[in-house]
C-alpha atoms as a PDB file:
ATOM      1  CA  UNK A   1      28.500  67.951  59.249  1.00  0.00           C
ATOM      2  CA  UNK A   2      31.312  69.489  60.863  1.00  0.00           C
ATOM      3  CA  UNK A   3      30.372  68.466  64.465  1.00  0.00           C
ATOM      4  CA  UNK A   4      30.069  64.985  62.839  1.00  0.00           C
ATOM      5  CA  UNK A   5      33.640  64.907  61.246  1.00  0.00           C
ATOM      6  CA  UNK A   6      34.815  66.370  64.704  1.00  0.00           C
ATOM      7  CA  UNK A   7      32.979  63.827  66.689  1.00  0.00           C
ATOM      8  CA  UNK A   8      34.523  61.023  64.478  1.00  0.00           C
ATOM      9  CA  UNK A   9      38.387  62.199  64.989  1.00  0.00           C
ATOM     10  CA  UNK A  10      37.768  62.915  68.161  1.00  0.00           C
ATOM     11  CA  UNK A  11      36.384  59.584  69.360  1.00  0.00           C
ATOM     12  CA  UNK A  12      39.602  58.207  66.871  1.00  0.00           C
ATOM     13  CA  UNK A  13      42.062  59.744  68.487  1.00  0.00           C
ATOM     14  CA  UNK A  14      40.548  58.894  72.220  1.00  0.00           C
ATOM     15  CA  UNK A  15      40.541  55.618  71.156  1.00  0.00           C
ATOM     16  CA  UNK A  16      44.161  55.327  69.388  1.00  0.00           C
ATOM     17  CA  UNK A  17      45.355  57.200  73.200  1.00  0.00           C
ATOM     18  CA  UNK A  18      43.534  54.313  75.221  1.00  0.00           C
ATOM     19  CA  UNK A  19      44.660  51.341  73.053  1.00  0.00           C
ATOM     20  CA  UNK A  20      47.972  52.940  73.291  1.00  0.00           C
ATOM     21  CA  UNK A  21      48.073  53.165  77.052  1.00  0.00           C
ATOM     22  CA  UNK A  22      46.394  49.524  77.576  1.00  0.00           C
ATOM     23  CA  UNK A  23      49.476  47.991  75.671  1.00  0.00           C
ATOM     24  CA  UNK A  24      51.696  49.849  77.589  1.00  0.00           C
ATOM     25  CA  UNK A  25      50.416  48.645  80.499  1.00  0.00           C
ATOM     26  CA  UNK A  26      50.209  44.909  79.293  1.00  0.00           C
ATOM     27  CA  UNK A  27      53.876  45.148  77.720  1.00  0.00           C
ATOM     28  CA  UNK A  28      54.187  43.929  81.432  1.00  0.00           C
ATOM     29  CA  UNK A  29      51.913  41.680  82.262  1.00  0.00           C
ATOM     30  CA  UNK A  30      52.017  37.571  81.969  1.00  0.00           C
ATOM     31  CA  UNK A  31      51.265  36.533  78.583  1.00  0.00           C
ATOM     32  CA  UNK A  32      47.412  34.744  79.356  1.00  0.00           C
ATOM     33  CA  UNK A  33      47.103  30.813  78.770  1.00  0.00           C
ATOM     34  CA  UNK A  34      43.510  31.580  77.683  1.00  0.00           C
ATOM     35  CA  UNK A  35      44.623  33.669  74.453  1.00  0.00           C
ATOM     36  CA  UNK A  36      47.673  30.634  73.486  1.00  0.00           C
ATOM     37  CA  UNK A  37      50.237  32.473  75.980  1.00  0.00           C
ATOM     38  CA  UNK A  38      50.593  34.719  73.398  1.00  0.00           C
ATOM     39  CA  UNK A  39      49.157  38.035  74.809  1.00  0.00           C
ATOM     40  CA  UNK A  40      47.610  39.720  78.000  1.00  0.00           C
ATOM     41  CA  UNK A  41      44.304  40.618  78.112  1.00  0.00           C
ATOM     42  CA  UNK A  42      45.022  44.264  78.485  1.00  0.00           C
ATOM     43  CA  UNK A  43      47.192  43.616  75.174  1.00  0.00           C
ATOM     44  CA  UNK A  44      44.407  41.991  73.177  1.00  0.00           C
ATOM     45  CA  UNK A  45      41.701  44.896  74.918  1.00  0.00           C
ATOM     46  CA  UNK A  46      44.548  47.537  73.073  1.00  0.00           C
ATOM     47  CA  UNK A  47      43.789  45.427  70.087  1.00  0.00           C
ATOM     48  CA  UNK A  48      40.505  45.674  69.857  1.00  0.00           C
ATOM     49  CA  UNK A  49      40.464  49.303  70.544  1.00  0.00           C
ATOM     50  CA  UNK A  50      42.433  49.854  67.888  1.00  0.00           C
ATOM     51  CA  UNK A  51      40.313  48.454  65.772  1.00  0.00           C
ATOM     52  CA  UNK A  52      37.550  50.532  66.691  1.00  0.00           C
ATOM     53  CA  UNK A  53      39.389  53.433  66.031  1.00  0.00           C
ATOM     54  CA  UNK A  54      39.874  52.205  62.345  1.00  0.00           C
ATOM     55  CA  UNK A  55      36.220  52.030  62.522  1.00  0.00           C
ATOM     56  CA  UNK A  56      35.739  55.528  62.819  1.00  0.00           C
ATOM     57  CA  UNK A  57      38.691  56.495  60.313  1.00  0.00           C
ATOM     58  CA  UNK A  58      37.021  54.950  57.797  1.00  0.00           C
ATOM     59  CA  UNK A  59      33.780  57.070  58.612  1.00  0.00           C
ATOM     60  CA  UNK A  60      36.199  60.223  58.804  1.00  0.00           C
ATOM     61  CA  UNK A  61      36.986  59.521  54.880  1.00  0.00           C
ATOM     62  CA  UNK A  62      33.691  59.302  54.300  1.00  0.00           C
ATOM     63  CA  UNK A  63      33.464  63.468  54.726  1.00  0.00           C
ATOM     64  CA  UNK A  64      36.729  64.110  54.672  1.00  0.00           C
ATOM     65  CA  UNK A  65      40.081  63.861  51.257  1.00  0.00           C
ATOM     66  CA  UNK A  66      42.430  61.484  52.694  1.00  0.00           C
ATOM     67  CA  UNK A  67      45.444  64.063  52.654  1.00  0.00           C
ATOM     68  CA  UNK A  68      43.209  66.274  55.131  1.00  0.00           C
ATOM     69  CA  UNK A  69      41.935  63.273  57.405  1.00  0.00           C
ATOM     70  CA  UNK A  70      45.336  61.830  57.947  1.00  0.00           C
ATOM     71  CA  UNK A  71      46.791  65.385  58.509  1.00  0.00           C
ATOM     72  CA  UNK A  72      44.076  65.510  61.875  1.00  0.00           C
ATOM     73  CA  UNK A  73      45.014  62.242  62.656  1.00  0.00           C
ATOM     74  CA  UNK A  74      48.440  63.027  63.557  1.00  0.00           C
ATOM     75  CA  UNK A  75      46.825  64.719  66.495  1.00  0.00           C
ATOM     76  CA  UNK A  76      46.830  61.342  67.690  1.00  0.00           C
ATOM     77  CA  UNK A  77      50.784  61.562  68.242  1.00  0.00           C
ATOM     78  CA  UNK A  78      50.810  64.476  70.175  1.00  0.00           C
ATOM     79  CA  UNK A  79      47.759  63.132  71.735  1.00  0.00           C
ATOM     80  CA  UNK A  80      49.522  59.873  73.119  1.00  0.00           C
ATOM     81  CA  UNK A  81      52.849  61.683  73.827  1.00  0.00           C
ATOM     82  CA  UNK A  82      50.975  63.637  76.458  1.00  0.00           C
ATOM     83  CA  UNK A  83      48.629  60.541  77.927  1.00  0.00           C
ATOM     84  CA  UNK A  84      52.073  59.171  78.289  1.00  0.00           C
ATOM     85  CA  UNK A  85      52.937  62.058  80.436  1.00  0.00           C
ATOM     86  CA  UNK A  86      50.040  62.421  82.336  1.00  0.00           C
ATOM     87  CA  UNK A  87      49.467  59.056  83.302  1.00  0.00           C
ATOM     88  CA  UNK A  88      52.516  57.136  82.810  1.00  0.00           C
ATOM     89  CA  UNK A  89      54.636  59.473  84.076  1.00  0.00           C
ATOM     90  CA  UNK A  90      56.995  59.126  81.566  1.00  0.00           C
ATOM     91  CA  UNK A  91      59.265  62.269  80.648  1.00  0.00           C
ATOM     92  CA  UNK A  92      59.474  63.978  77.547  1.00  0.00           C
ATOM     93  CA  UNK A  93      62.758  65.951  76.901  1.00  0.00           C
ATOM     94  CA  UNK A  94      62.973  69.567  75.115  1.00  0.00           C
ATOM     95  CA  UNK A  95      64.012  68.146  71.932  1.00  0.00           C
ATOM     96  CA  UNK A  96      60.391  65.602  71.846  1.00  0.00           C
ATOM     97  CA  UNK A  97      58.111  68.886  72.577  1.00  0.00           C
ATOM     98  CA  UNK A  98      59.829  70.934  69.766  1.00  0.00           C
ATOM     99  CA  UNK A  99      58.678  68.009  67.413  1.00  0.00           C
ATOM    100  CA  UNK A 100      55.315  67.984  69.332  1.00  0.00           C
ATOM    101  CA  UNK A 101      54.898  71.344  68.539  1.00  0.00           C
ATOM    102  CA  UNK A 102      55.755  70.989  64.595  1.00  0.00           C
ATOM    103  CA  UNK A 103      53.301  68.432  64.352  1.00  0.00           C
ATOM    104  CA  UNK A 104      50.741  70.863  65.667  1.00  0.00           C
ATOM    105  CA  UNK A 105      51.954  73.861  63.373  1.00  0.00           C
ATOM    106  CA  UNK A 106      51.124  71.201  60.658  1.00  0.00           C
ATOM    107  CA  UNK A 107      47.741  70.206  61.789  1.00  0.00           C
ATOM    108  CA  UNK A 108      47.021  73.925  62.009  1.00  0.00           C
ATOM    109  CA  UNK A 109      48.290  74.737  58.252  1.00  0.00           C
ATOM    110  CA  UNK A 110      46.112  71.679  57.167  1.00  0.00           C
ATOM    111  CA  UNK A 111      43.065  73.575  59.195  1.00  0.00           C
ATOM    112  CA  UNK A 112      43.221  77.062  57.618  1.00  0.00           C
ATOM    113  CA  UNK A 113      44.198  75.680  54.181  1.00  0.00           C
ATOM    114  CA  UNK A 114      40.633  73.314  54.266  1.00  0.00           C
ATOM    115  CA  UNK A 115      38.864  76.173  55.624  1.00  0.00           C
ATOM    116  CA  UNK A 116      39.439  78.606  53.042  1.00  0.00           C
ATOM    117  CA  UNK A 117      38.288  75.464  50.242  1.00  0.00           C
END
């Protein structure tokens, strides 16, 4: 069951980082007369990865108390912070990777707390 659970958050958080980066990108493109001239298609695509990511959040709860799951998902911050790096190129002062780093001393308390339960 664990390699299940970790499957699910992983494939979560992969796609929360992709949606993420797809808006990003289509922040800047032309709005598309084929979706109203509301949105790009790269916008709507971020969409509709995000809602497959909700998809597998709500098979995380299945295994998982909501005050646990939600803790893992914040590895989805820290997660898009550094995508934004990495591809983007887009710089992340001191300050940003002290709070990175707090979120992941949380995630880790949530960890050994579950695993002694």
């Amino acid at each position: 069951m664990l390699v299940k659970i970790l499957f699910l958050l992983g494939a979560m958080i992969g796609c929360t980082v992709i949606a993420n980066l797809i808006m990003k990108v289509g922040a800047a493109d032309a709005p598309a007369p084929a979706l109203l001239g509301i949105f790009s298609w790269r916008t709507l695509a971020g969409f509709t990865i995000f809602g497959v990511a909700g998809l597998l959040y709500a098979a995380v709860l299945r295994f998982l108390p909501l005050n646990v799951a939600q803790s893992y998902a914040a590895a989805q911050f820290i997660s898009v912070i550094l995508a934004s790096r990495l591809v983007l190129g887009e710089p992340i002062a001191l300050e940003r990777w002290i709070g990175i780093s707090l979120i992941l001393v949380g995630i880790v308390v949530v960890a050994m707390t579950q695993a002694g339960r």
